[in-house]
PDB file of N, CA and C in Angstrom:
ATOM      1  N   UNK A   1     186.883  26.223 177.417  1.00  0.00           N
ATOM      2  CA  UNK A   1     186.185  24.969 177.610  1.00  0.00           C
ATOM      3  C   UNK A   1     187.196  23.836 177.609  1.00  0.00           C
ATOM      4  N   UNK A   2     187.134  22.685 178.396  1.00  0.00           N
ATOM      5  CA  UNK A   2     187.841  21.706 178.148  1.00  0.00           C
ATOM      6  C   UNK A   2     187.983  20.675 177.262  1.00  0.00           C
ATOM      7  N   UNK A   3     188.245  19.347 177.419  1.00  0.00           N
ATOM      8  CA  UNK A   3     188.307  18.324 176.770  1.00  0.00           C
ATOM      9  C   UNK A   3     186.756  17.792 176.919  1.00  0.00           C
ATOM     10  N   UNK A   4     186.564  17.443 175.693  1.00  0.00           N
ATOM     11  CA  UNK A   4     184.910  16.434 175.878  1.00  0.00           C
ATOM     12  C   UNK A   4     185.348  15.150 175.428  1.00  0.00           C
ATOM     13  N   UNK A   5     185.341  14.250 176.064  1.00  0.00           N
ATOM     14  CA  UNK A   5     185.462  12.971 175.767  1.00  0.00           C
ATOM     15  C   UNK A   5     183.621  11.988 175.924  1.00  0.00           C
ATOM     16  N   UNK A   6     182.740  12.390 176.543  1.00  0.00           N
ATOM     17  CA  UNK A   6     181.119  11.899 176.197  1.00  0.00           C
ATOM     18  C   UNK A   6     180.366  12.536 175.422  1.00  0.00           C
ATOM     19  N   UNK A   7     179.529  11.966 175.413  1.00  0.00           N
ATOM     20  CA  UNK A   7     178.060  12.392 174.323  1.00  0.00           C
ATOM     21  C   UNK A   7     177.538  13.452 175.874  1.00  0.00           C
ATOM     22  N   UNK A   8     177.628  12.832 176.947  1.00  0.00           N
ATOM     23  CA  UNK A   8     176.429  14.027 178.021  1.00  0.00           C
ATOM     24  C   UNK A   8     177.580  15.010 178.335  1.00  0.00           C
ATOM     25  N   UNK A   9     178.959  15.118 177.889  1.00  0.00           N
ATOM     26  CA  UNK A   9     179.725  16.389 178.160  1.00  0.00           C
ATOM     27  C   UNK A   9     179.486  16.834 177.170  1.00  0.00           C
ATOM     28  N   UNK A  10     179.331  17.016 175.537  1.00  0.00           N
ATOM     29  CA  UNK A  10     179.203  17.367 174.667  1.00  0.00           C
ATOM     30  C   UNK A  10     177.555  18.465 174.760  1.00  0.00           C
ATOM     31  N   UNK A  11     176.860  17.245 175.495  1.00  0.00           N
ATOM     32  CA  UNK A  11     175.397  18.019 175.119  1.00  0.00           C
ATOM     33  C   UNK A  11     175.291  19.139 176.567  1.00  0.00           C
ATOM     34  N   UNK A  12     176.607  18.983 177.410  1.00  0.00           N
ATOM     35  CA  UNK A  12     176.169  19.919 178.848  1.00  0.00           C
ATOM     36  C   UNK A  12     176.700  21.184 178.044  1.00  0.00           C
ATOM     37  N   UNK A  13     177.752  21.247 177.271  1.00  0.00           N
ATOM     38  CA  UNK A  13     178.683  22.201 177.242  1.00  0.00           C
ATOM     39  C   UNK A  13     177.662  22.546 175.966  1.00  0.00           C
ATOM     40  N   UNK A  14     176.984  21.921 175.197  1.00  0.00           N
ATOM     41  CA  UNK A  14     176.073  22.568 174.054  1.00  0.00           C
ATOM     42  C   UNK A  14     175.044  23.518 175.007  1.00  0.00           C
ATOM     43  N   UNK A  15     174.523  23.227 176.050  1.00  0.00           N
ATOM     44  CA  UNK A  15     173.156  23.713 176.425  1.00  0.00           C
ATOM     45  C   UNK A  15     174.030  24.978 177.155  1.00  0.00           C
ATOM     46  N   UNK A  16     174.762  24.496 178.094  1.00  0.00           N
ATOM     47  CA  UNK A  16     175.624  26.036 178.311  1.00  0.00           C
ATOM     48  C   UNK A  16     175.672  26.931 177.293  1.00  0.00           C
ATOM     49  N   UNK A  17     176.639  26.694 176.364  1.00  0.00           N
ATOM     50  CA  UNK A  17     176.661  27.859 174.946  1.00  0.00           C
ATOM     51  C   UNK A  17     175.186  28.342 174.639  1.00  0.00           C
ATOM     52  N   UNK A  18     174.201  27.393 174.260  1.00  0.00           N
ATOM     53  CA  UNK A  18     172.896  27.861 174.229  1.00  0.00           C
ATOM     54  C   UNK A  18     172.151  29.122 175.127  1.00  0.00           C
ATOM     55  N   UNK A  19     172.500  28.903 176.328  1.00  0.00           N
ATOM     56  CA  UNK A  19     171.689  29.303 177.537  1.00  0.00           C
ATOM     57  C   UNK A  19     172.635  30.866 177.768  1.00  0.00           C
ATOM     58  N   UNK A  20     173.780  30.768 177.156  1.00  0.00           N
ATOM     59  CA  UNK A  20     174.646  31.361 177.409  1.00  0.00           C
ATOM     60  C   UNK A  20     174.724  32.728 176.430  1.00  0.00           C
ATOM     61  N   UNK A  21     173.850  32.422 175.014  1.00  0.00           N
ATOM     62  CA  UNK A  21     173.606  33.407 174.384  1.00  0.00           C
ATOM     63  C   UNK A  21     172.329  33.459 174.248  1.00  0.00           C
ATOM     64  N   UNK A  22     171.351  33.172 175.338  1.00  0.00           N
ATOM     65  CA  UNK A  22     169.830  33.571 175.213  1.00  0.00           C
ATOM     66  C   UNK A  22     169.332  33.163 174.761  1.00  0.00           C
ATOM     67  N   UNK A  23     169.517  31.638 174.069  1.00  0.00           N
ATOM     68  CA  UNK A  23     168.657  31.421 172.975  1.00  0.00           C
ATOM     69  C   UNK A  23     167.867  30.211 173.749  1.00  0.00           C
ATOM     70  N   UNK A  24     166.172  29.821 173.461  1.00  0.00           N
ATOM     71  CA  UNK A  24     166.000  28.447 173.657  1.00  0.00           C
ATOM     72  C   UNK A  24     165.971  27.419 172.670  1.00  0.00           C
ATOM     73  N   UNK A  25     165.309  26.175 173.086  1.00  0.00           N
ATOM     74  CA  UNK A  25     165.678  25.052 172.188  1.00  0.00           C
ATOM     75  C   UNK A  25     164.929  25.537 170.727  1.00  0.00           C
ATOM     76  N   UNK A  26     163.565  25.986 170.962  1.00  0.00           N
ATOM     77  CA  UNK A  26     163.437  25.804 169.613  1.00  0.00           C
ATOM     78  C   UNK A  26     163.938  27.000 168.569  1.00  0.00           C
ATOM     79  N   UNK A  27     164.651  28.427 169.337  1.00  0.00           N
ATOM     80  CA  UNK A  27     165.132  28.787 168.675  1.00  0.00           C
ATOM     81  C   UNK A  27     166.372  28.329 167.928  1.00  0.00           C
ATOM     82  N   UNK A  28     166.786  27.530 168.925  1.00  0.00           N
ATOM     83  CA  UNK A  28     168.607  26.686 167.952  1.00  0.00           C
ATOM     84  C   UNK A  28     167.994  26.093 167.084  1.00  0.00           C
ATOM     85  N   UNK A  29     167.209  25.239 167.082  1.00  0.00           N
ATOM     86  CA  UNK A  29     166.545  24.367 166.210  1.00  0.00           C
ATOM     87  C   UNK A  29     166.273  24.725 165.002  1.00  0.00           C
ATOM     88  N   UNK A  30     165.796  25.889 164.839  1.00  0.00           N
ATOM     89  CA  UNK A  30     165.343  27.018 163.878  1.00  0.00           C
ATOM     90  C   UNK A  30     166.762  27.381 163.331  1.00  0.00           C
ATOM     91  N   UNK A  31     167.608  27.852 164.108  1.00  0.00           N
ATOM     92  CA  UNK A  31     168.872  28.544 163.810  1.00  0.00           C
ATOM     93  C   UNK A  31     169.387  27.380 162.609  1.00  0.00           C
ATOM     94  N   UNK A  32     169.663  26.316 163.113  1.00  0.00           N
ATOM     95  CA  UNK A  32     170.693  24.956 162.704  1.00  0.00           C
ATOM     96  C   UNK A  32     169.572  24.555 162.020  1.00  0.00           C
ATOM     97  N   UNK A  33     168.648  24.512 161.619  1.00  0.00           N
ATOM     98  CA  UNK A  33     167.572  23.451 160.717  1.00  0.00           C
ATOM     99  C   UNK A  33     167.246  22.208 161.015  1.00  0.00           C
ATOM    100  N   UNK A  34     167.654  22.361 162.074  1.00  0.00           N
ATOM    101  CA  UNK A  34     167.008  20.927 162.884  1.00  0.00           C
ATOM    102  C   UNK A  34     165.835  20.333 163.993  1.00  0.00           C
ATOM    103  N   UNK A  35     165.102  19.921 164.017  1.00  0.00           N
ATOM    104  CA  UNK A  35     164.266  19.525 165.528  1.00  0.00           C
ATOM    105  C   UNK A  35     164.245  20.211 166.705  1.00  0.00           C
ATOM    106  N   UNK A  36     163.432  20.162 167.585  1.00  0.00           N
ATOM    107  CA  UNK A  36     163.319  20.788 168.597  1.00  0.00           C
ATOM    108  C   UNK A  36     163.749  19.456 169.229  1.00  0.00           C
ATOM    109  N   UNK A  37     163.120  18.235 169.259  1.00  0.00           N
ATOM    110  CA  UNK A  37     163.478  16.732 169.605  1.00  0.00           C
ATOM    111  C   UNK A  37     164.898  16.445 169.239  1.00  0.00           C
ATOM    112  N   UNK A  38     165.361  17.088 168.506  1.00  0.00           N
ATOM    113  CA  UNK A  38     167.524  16.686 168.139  1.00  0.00           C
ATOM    114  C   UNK A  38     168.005  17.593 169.293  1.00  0.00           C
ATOM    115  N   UNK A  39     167.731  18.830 169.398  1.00  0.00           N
ATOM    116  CA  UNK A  39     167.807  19.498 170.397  1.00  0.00           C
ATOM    117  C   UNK A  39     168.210  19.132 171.939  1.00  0.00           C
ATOM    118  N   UNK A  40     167.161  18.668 171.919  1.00  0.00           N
ATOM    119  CA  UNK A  40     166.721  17.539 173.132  1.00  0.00           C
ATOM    120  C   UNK A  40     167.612  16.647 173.410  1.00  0.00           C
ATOM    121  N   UNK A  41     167.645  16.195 172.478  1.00  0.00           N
ATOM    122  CA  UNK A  41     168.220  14.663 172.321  1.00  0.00           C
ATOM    123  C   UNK A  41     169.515  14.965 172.894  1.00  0.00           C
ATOM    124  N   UNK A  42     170.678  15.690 171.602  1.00  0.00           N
ATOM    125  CA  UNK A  42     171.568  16.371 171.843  1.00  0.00           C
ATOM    126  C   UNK A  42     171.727  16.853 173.391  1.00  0.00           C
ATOM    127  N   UNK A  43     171.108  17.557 173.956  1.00  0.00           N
ATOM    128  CA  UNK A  43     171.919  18.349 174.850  1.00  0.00           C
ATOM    129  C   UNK A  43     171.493  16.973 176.006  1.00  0.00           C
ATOM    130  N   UNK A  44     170.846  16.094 175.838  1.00  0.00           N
ATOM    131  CA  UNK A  44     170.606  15.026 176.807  1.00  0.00           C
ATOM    132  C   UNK A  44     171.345  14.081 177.021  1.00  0.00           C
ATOM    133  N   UNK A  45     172.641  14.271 176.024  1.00  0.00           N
ATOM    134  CA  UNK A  45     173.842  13.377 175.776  1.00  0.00           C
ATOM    135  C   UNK A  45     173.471  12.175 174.678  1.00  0.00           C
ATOM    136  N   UNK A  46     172.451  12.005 174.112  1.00  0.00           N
ATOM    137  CA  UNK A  46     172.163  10.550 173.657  1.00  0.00           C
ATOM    138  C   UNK A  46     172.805  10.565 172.349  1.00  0.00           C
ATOM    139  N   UNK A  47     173.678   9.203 172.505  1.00  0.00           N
ATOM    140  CA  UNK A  47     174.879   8.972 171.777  1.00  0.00           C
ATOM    141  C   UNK A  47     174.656   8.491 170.379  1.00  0.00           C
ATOM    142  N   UNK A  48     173.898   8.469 169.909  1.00  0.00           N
ATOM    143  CA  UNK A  48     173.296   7.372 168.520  1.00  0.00           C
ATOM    144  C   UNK A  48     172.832   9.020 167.569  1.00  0.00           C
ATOM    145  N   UNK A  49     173.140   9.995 167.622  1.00  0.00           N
ATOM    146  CA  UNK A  49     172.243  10.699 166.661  1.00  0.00           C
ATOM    147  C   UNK A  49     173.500  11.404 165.560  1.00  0.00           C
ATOM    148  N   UNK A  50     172.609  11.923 164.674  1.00  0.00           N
ATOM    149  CA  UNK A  50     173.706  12.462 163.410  1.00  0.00           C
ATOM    150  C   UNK A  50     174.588  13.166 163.176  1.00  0.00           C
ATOM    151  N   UNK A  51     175.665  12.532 162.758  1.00  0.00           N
ATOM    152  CA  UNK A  51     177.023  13.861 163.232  1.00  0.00           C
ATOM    153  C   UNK A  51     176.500  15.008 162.508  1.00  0.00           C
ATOM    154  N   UNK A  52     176.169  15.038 161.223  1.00  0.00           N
ATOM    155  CA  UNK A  52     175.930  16.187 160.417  1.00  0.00           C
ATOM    156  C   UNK A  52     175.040  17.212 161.263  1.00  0.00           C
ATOM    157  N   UNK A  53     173.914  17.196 161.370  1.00  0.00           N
ATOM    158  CA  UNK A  53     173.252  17.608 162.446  1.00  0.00           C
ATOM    159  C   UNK A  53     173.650  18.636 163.715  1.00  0.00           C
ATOM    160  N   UNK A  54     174.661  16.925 164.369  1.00  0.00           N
ATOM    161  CA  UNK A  54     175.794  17.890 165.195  1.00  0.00           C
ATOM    162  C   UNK A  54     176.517  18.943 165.355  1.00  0.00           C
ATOM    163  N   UNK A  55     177.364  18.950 163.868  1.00  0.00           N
ATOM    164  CA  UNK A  55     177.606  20.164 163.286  1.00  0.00           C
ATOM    165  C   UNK A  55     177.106  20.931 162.749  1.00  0.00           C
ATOM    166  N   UNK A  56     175.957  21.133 162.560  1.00  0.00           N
ATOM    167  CA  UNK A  56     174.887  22.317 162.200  1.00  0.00           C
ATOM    168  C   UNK A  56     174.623  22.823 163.422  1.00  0.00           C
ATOM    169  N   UNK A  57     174.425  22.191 164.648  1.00  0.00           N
ATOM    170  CA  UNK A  57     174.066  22.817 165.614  1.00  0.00           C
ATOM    171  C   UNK A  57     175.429  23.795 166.481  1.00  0.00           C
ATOM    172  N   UNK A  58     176.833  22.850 166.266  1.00  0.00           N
ATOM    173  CA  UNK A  58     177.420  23.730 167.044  1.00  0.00           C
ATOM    174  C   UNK A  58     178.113  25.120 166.096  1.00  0.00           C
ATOM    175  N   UNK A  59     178.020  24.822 164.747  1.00  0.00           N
ATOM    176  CA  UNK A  59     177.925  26.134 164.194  1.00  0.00           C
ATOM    177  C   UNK A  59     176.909  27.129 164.104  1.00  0.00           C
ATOM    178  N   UNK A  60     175.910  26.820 164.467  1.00  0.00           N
ATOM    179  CA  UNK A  60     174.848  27.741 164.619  1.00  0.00           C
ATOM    180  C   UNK A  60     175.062  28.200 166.496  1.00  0.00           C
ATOM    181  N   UNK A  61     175.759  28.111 166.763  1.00  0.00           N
ATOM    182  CA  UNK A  61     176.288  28.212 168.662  1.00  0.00           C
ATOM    183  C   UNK A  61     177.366  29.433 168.089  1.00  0.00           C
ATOM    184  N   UNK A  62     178.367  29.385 167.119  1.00  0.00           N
ATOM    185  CA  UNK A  62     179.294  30.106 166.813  1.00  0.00           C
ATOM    186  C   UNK A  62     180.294  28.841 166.743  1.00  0.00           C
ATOM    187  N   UNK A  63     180.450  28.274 167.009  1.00  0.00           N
ATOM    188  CA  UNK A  63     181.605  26.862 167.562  1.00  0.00           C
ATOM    189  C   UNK A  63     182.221  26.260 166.506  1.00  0.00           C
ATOM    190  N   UNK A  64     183.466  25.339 166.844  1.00  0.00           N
ATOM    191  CA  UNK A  64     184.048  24.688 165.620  1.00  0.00           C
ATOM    192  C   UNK A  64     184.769  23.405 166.544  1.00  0.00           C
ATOM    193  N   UNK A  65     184.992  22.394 165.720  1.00  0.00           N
ATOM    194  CA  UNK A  65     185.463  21.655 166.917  1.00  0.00           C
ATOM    195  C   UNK A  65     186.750  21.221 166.335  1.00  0.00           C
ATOM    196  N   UNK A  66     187.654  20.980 167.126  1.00  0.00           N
ATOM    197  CA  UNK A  66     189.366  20.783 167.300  1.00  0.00           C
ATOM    198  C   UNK A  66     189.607  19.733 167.456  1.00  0.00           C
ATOM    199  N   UNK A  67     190.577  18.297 166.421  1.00  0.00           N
ATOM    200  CA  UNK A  67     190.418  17.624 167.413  1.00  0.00           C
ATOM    201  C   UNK A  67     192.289  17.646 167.754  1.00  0.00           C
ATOM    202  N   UNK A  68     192.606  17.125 168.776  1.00  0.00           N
ATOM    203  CA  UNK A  68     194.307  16.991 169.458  1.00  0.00           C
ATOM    204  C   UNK A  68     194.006  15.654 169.877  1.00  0.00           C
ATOM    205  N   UNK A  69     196.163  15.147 169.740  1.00  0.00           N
ATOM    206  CA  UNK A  69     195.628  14.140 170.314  1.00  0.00           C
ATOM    207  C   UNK A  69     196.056  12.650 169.315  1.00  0.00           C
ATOM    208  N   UNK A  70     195.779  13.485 168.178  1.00  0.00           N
ATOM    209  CA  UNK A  70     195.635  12.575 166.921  1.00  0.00           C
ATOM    210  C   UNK A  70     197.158  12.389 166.274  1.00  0.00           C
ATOM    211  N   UNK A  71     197.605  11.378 165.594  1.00  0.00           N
ATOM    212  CA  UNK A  71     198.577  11.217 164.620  1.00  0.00           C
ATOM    213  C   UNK A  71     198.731  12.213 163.462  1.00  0.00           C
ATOM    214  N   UNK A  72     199.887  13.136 163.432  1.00  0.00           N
ATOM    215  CA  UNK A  72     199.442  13.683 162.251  1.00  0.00           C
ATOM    216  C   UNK A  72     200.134  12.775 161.488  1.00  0.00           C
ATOM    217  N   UNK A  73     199.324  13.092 159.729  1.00  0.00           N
ATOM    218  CA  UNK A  73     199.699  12.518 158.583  1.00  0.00           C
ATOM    219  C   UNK A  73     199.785  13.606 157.505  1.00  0.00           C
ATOM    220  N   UNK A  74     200.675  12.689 156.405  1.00  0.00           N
ATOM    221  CA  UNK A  74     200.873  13.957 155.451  1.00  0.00           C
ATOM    222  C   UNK A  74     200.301  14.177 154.883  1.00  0.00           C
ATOM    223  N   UNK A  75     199.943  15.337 154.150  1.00  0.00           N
ATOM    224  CA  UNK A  75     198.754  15.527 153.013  1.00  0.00           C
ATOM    225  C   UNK A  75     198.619  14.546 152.081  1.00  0.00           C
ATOM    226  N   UNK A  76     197.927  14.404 151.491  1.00  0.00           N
ATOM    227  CA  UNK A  76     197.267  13.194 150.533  1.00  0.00           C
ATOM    228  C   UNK A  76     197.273  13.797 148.848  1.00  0.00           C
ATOM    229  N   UNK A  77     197.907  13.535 148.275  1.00  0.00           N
ATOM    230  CA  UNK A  77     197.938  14.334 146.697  1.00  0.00           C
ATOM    231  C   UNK A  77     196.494  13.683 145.798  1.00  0.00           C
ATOM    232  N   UNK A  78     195.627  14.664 145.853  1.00  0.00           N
ATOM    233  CA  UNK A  78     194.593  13.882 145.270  1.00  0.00           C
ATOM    234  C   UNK A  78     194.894  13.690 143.767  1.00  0.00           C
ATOM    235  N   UNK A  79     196.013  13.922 143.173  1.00  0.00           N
ATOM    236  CA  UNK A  79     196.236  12.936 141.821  1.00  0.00           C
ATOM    237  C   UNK A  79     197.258  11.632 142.243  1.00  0.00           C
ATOM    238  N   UNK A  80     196.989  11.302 143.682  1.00  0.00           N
ATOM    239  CA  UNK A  80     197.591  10.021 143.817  1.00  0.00           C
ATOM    240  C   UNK A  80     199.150  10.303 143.683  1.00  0.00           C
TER     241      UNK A  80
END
């Protein structure tokens, strides 16, 4: 899969994976614990909805997301 830089590449390449292992909406929905309407929403590109969510759904796809691209930084010592 390539680079996703939109919300409607995100939700084309979600409904592919979907469609792609047989499943329909309200079974993902079921899968991920979410809406049949997030579902929707999601694979319709619409940009305003919950990342958490998001990631329930594309782990319930099998998926993980990568990001590149970015600055790396050094680890952070959580005793400061």
């Amino acid at each position: 899969m390539g680079s996703i830089r939109t919300t409607e590449q995100l939700g084309n390449a979600l409904r592919a994976a979907r469609k792609q292992l047989g499943l329909t909406q309200p079974q993902l929905a079921l899968s991920a614990g979410v809406g049949v309407r997030f579902i929707v929403d999601l694979e319709a590109g619409k940009p305003t909805l919950r990342l958490e969510n998001v990631l329930r759904v594309i782990d319930a796809l099998g998926g993980e997301i990568q990001l590149t691209g970015l600055p790396s930084t050094p680890a952070v010592n959580p005793e400061g």
